[in-house]
N, C-alpha and C. Protein backbone atom coordinates (compact mmCIF):
# COMPACT_ATOMS: atom_id res chain seq x y z
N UNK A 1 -198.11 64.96 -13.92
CA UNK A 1 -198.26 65.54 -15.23
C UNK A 1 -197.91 67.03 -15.13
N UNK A 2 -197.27 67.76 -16.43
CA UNK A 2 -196.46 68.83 -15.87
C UNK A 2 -197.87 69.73 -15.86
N UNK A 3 -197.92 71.27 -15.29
CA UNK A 3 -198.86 71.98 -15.35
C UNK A 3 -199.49 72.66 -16.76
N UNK A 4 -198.25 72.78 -17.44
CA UNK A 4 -198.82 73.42 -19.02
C UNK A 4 -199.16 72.36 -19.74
N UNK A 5 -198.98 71.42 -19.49
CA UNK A 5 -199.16 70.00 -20.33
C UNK A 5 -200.32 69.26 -20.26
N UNK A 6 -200.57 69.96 -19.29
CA UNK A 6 -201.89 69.09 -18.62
C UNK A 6 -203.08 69.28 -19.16
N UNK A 7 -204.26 68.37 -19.95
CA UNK A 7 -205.28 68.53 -20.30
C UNK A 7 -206.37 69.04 -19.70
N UNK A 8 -205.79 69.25 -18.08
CA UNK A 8 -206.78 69.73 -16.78
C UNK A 8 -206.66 70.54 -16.85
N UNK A 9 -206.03 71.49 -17.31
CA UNK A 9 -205.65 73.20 -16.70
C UNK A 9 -205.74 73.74 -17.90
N UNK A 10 -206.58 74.85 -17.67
CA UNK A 10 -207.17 75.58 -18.55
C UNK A 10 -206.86 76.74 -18.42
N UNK A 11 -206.13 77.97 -19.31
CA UNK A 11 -206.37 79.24 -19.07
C UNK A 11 -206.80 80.22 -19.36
N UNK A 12 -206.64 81.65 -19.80
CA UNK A 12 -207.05 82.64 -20.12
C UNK A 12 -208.22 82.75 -20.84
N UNK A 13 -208.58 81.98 -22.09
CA UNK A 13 -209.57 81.79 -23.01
C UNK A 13 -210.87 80.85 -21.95
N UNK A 14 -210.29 79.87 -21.24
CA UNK A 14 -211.56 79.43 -20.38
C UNK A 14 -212.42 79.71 -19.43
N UNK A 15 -211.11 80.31 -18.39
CA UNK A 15 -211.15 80.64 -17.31
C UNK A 15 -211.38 79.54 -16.17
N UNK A 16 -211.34 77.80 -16.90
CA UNK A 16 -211.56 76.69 -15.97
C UNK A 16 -210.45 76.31 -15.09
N UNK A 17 -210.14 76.30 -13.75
CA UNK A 17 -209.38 76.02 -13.06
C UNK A 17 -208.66 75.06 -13.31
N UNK A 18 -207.24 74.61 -12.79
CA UNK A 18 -206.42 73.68 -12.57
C UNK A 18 -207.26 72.43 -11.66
N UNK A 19 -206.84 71.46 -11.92
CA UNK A 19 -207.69 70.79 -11.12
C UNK A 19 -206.59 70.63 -9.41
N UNK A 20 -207.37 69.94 -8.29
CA UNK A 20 -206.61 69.31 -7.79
C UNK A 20 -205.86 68.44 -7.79
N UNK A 21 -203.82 68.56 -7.64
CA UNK A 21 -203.21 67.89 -7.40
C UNK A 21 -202.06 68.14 -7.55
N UNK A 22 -200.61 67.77 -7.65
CA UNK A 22 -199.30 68.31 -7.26
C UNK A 22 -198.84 68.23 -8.33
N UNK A 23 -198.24 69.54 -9.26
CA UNK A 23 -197.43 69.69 -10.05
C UNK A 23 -195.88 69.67 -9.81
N UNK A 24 -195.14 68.87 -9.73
CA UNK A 24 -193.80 69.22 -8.97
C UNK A 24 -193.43 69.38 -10.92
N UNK A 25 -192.77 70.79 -10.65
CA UNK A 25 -191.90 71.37 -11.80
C UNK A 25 -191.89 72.94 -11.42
N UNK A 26 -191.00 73.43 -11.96
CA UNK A 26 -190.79 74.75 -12.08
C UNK A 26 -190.95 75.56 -13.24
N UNK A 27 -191.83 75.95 -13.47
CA UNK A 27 -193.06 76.59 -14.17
C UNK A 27 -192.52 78.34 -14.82
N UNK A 28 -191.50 78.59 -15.84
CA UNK A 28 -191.30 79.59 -16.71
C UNK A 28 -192.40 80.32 -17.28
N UNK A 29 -193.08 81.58 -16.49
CA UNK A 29 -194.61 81.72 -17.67
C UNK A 29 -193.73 83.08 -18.50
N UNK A 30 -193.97 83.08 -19.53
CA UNK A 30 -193.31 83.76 -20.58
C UNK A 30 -194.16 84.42 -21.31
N UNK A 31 -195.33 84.66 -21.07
CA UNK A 31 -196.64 85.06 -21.77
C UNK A 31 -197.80 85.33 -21.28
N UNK A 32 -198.59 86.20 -21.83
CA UNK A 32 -199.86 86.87 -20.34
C UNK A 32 -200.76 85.27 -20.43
N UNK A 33 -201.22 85.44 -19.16
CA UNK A 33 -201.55 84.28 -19.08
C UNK A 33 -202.53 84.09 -17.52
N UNK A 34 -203.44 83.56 -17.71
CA UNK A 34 -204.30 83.83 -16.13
C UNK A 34 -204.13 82.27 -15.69
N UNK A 35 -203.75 81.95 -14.73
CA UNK A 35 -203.62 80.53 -14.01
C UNK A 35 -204.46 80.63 -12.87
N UNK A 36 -205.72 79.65 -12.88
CA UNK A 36 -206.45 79.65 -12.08
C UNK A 36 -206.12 78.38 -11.46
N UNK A 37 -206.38 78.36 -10.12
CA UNK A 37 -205.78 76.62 -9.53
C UNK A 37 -207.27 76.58 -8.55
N UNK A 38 -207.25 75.66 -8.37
CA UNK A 38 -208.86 75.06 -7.42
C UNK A 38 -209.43 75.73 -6.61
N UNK A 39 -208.25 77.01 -5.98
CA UNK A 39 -208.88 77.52 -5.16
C UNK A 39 -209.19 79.22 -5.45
N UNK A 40 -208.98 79.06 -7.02
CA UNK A 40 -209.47 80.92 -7.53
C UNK A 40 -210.36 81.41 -6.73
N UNK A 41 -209.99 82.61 -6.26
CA UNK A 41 -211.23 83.42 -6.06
C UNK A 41 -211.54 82.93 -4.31
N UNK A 42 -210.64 82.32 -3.76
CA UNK A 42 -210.94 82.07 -2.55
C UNK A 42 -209.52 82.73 -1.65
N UNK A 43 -209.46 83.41 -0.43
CA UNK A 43 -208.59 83.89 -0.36
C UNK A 43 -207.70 82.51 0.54
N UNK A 44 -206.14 82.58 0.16
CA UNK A 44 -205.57 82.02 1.26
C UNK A 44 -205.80 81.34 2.41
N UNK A 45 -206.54 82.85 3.08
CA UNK A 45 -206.54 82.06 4.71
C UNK A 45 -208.01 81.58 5.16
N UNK A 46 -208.57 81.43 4.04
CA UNK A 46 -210.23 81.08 3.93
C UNK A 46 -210.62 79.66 4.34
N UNK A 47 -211.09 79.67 5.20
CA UNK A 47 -211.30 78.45 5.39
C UNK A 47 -211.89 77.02 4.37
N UNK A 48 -212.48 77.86 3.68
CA UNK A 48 -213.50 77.26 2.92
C UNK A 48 -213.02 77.05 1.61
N UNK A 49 -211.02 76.68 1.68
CA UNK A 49 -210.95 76.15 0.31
C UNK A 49 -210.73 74.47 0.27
N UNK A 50 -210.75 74.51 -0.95
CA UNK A 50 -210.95 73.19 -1.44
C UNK A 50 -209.65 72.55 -1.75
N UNK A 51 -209.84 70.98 -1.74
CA UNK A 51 -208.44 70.74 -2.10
C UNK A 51 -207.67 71.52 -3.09
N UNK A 52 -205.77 71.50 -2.66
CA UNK A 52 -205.61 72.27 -3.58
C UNK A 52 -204.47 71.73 -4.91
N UNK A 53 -204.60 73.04 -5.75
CA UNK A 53 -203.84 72.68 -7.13
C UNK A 53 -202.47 73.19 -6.28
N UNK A 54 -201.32 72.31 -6.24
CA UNK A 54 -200.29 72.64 -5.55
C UNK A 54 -198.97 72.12 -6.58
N UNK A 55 -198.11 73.54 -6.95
CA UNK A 55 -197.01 74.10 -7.78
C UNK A 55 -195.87 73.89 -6.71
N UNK A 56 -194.97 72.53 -6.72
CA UNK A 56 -193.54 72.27 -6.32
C UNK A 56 -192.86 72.02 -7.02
N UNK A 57 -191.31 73.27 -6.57
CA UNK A 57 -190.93 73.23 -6.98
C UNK A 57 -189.38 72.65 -6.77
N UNK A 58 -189.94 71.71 -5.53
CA UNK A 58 -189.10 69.71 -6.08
C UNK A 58 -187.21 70.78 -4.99
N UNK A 59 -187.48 72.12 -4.59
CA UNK A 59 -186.22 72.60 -4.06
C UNK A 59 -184.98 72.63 -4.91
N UNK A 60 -185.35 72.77 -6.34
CA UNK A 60 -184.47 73.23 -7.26
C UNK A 60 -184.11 74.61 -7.80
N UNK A 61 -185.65 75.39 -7.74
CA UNK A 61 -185.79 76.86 -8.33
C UNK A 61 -186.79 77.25 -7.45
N UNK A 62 -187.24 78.58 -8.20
CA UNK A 62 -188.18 78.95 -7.67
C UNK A 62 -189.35 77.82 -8.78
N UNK A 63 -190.59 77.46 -8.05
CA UNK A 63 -191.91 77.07 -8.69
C UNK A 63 -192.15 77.66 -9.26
N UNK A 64 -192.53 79.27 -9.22
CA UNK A 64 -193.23 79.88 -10.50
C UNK A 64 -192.07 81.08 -10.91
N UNK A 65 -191.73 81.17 -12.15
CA UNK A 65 -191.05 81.93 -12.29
C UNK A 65 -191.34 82.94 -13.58
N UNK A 66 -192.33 84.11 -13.29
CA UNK A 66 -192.73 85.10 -13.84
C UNK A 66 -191.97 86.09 -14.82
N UNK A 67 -191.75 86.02 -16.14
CA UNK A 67 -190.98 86.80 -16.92
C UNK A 67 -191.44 87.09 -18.58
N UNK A 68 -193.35 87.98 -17.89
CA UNK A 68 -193.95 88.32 -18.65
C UNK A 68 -194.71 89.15 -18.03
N UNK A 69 -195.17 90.31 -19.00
CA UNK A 69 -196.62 91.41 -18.29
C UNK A 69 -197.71 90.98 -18.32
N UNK A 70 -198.68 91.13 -17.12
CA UNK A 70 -199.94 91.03 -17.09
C UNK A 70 -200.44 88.91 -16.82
N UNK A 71 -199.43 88.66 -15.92
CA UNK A 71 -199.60 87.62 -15.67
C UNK A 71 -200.33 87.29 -14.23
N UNK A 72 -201.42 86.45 -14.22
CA UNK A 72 -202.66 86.73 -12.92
C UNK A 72 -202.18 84.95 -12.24
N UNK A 73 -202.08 84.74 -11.28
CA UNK A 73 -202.05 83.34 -9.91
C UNK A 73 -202.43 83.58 -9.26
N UNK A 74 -203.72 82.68 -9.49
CA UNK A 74 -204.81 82.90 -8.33
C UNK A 74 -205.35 81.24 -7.91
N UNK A 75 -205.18 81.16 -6.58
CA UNK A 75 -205.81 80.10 -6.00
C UNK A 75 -205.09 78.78 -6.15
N UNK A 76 -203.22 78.88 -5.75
CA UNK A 76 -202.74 77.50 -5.80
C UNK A 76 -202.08 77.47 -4.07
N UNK A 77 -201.36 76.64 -4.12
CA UNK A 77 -200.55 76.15 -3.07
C UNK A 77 -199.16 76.05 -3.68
N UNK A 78 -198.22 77.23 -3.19
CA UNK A 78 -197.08 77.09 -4.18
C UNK A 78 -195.90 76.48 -2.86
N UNK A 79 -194.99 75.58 -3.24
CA UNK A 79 -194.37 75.07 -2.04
C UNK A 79 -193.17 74.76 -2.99
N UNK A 80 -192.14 74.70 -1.99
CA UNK A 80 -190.61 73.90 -2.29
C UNK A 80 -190.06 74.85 -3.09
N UNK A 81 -189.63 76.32 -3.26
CA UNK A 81 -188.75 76.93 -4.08
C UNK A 81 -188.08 77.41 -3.38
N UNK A 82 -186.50 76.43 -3.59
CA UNK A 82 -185.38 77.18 -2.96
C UNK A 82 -184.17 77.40 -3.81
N UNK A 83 -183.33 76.88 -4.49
CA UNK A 83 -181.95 76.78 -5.22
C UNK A 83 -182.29 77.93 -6.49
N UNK A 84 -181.21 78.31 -7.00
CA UNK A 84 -181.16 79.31 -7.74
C UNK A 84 -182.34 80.12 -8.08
N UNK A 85 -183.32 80.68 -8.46
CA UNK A 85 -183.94 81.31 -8.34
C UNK A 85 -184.68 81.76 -6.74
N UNK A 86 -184.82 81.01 -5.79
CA UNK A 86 -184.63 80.69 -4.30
C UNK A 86 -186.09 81.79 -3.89
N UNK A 87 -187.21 81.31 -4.15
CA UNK A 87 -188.54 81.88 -4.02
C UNK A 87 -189.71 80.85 -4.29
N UNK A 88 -190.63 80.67 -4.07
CA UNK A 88 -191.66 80.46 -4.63
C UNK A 88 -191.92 80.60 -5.72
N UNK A 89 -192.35 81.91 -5.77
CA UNK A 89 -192.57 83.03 -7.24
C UNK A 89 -191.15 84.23 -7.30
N UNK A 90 -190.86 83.98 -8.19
CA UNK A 90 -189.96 84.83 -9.14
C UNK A 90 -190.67 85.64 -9.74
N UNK A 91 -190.46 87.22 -9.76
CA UNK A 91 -190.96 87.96 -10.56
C UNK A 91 -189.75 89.02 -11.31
N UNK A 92 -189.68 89.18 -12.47
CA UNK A 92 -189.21 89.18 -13.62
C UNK A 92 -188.73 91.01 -13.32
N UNK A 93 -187.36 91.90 -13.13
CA UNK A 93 -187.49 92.96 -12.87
C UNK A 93 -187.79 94.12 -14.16
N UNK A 94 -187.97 93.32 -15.14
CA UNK A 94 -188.45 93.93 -16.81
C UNK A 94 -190.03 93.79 -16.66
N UNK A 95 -190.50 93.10 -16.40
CA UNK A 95 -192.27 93.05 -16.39
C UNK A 95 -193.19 93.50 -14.91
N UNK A 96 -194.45 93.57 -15.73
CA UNK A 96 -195.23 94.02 -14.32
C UNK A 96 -196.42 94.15 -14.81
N UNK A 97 -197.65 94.56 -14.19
CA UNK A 97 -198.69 93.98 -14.48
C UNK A 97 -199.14 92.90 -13.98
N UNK A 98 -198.62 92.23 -12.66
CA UNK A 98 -198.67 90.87 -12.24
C UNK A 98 -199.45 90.62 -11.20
N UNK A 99 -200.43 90.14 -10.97
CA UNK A 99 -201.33 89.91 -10.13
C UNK A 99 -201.20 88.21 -9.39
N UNK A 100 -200.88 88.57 -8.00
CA UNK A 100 -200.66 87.34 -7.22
C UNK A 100 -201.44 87.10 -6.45
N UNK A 101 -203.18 86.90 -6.15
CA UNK A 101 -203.34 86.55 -5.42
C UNK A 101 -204.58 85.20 -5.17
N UNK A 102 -204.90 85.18 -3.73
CA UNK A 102 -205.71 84.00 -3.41
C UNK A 102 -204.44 82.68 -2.88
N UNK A 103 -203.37 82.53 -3.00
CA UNK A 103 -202.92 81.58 -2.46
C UNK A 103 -201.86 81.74 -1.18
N UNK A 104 -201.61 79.92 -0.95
CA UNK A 104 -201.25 79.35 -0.14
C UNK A 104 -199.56 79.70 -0.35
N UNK A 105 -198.68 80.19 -0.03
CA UNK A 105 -197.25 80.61 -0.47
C UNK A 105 -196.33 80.11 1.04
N UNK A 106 -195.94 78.87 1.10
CA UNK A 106 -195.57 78.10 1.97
C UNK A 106 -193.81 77.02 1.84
N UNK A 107 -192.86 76.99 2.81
CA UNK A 107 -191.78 76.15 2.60
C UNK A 107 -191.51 76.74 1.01
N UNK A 108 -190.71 77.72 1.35
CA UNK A 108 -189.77 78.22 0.30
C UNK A 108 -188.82 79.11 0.96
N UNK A 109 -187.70 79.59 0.55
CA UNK A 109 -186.83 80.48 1.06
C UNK A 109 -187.33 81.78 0.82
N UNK A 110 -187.74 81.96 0.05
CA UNK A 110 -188.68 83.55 0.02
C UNK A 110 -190.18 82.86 -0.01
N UNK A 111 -191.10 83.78 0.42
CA UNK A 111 -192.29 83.37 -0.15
C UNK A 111 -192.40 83.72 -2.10
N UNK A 112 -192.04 85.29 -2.07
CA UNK A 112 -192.23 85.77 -2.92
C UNK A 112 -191.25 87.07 -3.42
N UNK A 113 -190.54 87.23 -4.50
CA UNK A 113 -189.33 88.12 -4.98
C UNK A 113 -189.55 88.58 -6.08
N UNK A 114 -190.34 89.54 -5.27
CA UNK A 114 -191.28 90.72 -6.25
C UNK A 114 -190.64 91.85 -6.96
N UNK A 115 -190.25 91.71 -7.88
CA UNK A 115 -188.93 92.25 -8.55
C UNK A 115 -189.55 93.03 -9.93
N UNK A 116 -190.66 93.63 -9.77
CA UNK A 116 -191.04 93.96 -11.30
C UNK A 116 -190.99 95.47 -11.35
N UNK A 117 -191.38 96.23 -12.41
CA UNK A 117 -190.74 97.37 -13.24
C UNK A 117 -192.29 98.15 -13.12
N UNK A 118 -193.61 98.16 -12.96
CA UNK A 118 -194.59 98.62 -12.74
C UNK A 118 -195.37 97.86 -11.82
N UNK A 119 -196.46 98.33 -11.61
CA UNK A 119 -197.56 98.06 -11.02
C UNK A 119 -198.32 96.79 -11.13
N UNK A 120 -198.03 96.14 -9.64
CA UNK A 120 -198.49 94.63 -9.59
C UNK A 120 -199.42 94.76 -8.42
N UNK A 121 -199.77 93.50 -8.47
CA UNK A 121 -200.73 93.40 -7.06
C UNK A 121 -200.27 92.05 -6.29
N UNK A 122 -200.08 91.92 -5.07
CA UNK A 122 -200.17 90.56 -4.60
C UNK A 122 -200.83 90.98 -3.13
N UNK A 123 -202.22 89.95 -3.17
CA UNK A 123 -203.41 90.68 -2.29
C UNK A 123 -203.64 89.40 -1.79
N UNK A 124 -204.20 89.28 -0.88
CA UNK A 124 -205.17 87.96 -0.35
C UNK A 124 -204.34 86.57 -0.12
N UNK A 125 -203.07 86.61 0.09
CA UNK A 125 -202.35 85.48 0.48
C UNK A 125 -201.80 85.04 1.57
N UNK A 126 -201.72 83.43 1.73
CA UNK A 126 -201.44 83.24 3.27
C UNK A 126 -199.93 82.89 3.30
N UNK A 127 -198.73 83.49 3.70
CA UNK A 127 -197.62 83.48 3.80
C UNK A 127 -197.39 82.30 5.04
N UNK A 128 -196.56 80.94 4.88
CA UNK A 128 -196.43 80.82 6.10
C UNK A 128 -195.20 80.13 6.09
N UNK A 129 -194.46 80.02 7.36
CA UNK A 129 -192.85 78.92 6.74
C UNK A 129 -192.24 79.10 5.99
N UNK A 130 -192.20 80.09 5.34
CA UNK A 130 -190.44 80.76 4.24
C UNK A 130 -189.56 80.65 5.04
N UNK A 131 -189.13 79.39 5.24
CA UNK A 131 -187.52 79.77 5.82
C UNK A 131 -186.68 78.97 5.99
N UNK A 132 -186.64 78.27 4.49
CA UNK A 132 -185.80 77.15 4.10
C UNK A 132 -184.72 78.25 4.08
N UNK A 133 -183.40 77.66 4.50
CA UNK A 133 -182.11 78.45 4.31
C UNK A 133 -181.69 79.33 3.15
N UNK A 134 -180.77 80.44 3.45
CA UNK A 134 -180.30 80.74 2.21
C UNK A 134 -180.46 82.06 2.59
N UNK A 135 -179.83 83.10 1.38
CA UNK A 135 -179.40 84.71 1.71
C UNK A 135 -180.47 85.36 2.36
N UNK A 136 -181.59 84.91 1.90
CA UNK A 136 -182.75 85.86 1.95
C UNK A 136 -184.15 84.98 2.33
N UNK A 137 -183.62 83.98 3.54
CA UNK A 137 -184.82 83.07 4.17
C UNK A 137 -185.52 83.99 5.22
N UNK A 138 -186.29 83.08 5.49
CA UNK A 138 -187.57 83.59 6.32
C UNK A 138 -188.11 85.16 5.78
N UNK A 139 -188.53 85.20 4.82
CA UNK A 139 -189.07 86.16 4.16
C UNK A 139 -190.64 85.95 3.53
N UNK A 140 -191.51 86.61 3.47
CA UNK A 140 -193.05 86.00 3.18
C UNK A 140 -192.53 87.28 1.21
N UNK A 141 -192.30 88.03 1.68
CA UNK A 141 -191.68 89.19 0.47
C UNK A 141 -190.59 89.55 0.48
N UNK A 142 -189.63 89.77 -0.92
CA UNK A 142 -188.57 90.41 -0.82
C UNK A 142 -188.66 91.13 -1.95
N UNK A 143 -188.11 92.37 -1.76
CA UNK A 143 -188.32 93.29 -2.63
C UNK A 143 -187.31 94.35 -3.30
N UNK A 144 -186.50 94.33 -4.62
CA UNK A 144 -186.27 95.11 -4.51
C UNK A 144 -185.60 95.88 -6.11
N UNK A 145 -185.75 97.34 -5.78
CA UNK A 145 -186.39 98.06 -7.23
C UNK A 145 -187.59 97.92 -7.74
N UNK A 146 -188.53 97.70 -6.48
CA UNK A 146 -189.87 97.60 -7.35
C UNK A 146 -190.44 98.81 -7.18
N UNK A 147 -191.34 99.48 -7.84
CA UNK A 147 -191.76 100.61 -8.13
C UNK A 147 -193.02 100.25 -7.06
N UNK A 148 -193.13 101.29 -5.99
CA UNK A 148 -194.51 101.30 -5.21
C UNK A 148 -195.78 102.58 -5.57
């Protein structure tokens, strides 16, 4: 079931997590928006998370692809973003405000292509295996024109 579609996943107004289980789609967020997945609020390399809400993206795009301000991902398992957008997470070089953290950012050609125009955060994540082929593999971050 796709992730915005889903009667399980709740956002901004709830604050109730995604539940556990595999979204394979590639996920356009276009609007502020807080995505909590099973393991909010738990960091990455924490032992103590729980099964997880896991965003694939099936090695077509990037899985999440960010092209809005003030957008928060916290607590998924993002896997499989390689072909044209070629990241995990895509971040948008017009927006910012973007807060990435608490997850699992795993088997993608970038982890993450942090491309935004102000002040983001990506804190508390476990980078591991970015390095499906391609211009800019084995990368946990790639960066560039982002304002530090």
């Amino acid at each position: 079931m796709p992730l915005f579609r889903s009667h399980r996943c709740r956002f901004k107004r709830t604050n109730n997590p995604c539940c556990s289980g595999t979204y394979i789609e590639n996920v356009a967020v276009n609007k502020e928006v807080t995505l909590l997945g099973a393991n909010s609020g738990t960091s990455g390399n924490s032992p103590g998370r729980v099964s997880e809400s896991i965003i694939d993206g099936d090695l077509l795009s990037a899985s999440l692809q960010i092209i809005s301000d003030n957008v928060v991902v916290d607590g998924f398992r993002i896997i499989n973003g390689l072909n044209g957008l070629s990241a995990g997470i895509w971040m948008s070089s017009s927006n910012g405000g973007i807060t990435i953290e608490n997850n699992i950012i795993t088997n993608n050609m970038m982890g993450i292509y942090a491309n935004c125009d102000s002040t983001s955060y990506i804190q508390n994540n476990l980078f591991d295996s970015n390095n499906l082929p391609g211009p800019a593999g084995e990368t946990g971050i790639y960066s560039e024109f982002t304002m530090v």
